[in-house]
Protein backbone atom coordinates (compact mmCIF):
# COMPACT_ATOMS: atom_id res chain seq x y z
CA UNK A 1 55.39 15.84 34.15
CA UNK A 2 58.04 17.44 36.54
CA UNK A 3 60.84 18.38 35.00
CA UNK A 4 64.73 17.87 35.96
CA UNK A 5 66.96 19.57 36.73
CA UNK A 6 70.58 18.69 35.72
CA UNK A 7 71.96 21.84 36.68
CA UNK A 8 69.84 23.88 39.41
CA UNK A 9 72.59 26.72 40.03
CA UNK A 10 74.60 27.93 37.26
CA UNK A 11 77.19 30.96 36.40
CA UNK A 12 76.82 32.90 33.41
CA UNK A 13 79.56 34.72 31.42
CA UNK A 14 78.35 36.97 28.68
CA UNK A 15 79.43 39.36 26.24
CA UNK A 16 78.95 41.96 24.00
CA UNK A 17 80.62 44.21 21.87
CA UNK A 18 80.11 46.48 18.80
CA UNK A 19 82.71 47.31 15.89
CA UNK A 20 82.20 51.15 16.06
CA UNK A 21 79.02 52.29 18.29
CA UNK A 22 77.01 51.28 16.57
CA UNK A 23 78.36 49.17 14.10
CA UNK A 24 78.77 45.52 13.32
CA UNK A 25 77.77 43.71 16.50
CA UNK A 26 78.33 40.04 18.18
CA UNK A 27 77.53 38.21 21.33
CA UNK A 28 78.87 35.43 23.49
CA UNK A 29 77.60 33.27 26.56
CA UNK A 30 78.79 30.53 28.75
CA UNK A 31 77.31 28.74 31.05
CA UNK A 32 78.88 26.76 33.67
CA UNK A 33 78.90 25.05 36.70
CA UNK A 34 80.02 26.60 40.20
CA UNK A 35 82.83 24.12 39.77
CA UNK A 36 83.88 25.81 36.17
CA UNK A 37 82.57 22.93 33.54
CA UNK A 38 81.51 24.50 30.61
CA UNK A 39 77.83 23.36 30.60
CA UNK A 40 77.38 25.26 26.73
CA UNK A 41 78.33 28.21 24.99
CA UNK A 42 77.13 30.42 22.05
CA UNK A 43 78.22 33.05 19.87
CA UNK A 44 76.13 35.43 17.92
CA UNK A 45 76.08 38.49 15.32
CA UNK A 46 73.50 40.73 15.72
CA UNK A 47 74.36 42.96 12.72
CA UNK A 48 74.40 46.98 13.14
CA UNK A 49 73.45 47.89 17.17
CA UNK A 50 75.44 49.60 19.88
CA UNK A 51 77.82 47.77 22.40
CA UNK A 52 75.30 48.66 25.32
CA UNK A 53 72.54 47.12 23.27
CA UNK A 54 74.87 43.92 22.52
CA UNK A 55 75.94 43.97 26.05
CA UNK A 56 72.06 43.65 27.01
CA UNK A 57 71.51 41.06 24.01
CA UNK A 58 74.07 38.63 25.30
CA UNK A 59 72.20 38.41 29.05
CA UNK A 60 69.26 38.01 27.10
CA UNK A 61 70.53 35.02 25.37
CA UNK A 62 72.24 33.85 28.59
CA UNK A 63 68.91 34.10 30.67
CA UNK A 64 66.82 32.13 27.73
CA UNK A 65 69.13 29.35 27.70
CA UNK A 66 69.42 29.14 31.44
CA UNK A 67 65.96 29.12 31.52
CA UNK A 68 65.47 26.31 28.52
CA UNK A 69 68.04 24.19 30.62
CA UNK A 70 65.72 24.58 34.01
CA UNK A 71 68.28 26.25 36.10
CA UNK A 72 66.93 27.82 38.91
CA UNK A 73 69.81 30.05 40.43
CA UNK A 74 71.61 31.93 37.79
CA UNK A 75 74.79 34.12 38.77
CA UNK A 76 75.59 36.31 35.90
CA UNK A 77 79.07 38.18 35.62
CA UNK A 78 79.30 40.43 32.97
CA UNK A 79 81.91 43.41 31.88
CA UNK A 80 79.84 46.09 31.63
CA UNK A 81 79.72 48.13 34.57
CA UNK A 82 76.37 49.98 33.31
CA UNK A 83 74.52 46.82 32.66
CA UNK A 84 74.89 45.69 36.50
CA UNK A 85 74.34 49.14 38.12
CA UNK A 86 71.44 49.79 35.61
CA UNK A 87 69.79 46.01 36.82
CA UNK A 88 71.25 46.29 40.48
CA UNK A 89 68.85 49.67 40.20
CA UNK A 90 72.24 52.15 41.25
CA UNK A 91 71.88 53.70 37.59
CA UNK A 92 68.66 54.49 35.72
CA UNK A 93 68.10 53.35 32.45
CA UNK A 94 68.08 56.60 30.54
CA UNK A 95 68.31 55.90 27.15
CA UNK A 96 65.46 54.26 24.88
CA UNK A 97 67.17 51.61 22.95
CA UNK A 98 68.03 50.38 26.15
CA UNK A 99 64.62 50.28 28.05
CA UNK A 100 63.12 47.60 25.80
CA UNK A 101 66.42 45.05 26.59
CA UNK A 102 66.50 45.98 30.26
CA UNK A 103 62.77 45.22 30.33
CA UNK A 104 62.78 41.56 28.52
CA UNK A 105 65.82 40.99 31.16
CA UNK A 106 63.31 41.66 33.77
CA UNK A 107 60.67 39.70 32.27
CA UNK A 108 62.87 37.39 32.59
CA UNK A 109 63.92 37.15 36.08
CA UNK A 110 60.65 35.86 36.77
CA UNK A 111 61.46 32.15 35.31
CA UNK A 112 63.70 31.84 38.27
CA UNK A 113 64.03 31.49 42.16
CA UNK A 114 67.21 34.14 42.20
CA UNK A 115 69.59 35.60 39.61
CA UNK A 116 72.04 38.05 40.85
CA UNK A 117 74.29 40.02 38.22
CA UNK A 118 77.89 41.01 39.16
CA UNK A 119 80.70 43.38 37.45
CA UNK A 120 83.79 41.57 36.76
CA UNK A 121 87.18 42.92 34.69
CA UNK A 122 87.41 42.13 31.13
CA UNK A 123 90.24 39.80 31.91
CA UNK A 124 88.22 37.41 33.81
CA UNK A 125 85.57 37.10 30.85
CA UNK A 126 87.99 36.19 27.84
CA UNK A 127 85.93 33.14 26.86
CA UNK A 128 83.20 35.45 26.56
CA UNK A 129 84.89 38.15 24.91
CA UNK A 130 86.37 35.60 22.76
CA UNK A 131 83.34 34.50 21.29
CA UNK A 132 81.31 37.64 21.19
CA UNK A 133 84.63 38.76 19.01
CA UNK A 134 84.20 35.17 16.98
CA UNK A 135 80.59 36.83 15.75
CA UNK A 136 82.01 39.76 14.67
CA UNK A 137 84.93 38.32 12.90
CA UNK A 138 82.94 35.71 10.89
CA UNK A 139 80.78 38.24 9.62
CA UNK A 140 83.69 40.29 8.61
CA UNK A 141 84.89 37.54 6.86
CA UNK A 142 81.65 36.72 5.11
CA UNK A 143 81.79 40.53 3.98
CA UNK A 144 85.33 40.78 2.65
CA UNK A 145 84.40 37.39 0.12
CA UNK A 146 81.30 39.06 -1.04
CA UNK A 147 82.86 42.04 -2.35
């Protein structure tokens, strides 16, 4: 059975961030179209990692859902510098928590015709942002009632 594809080129906007590195740790994606509907989003805590590793974690997430939704081109903007020059091969990937995450992003790649990864400020990825920071907060929530 061929399968279809609703959405053959999408843009990803992902997220991650850490309370204290490391520390309490959350994610967010969106996916939309080139024309800016939001085609799904998701927001995640990862418990106790580093923001790089959250950073990696959240295109990880973006990639598998891309992926589960049959998109073929995949543009993903992130706002960490590092992430892009580490996958755009300008930086190495240095440190080993890292190498595993950059790896399974590589892995990855392979589910699709092209995926291209591109820096942009932290302005232009508040939905993002917003939801990686949603993670976090309902987890410090959760922790504040249980004591």
């Amino acid at each position: 059975m061929t399968k279809k594809f609703v959405h053959q080129s999408l843009i990803s906007y992902t997220d991650g961030g850490a309370r204290g590195n490391p520390g309490p740790a959350g994610i967010g994606v969106v996916l939309k179209t080139k024309e800016g509907k939001t085609v799904g989003e998701w927001s995640k805590f990862l418990g106790t990692t580093t923001n790089n590793q959250a950073e990696y974690k959240a295109l990880i997430l973006a990639l598998e859902e891309a992926r589960a939704l049959g998109v073929e081109e995949l543009e993903c903007r992130l706002d960490s510098e590092l992430v892009v020059k580490q996958l755009q091969g300008e930086y190495r990937v240095k440190h080993p928590d890292l190498k595993p995450l950059f790896t399974q992003v590589l892995s990855l790649l392979s589910h699709f015709k092209n995926v291209s990864f591109n820096y942009i400020p932290r302005d232009l990825n508040k939905e993002a942002d917003h939801l990686a920071n949603q993670a976090m907060n309902q987890w410090t929530n959760k922790t504040q009632k249980d004591t």
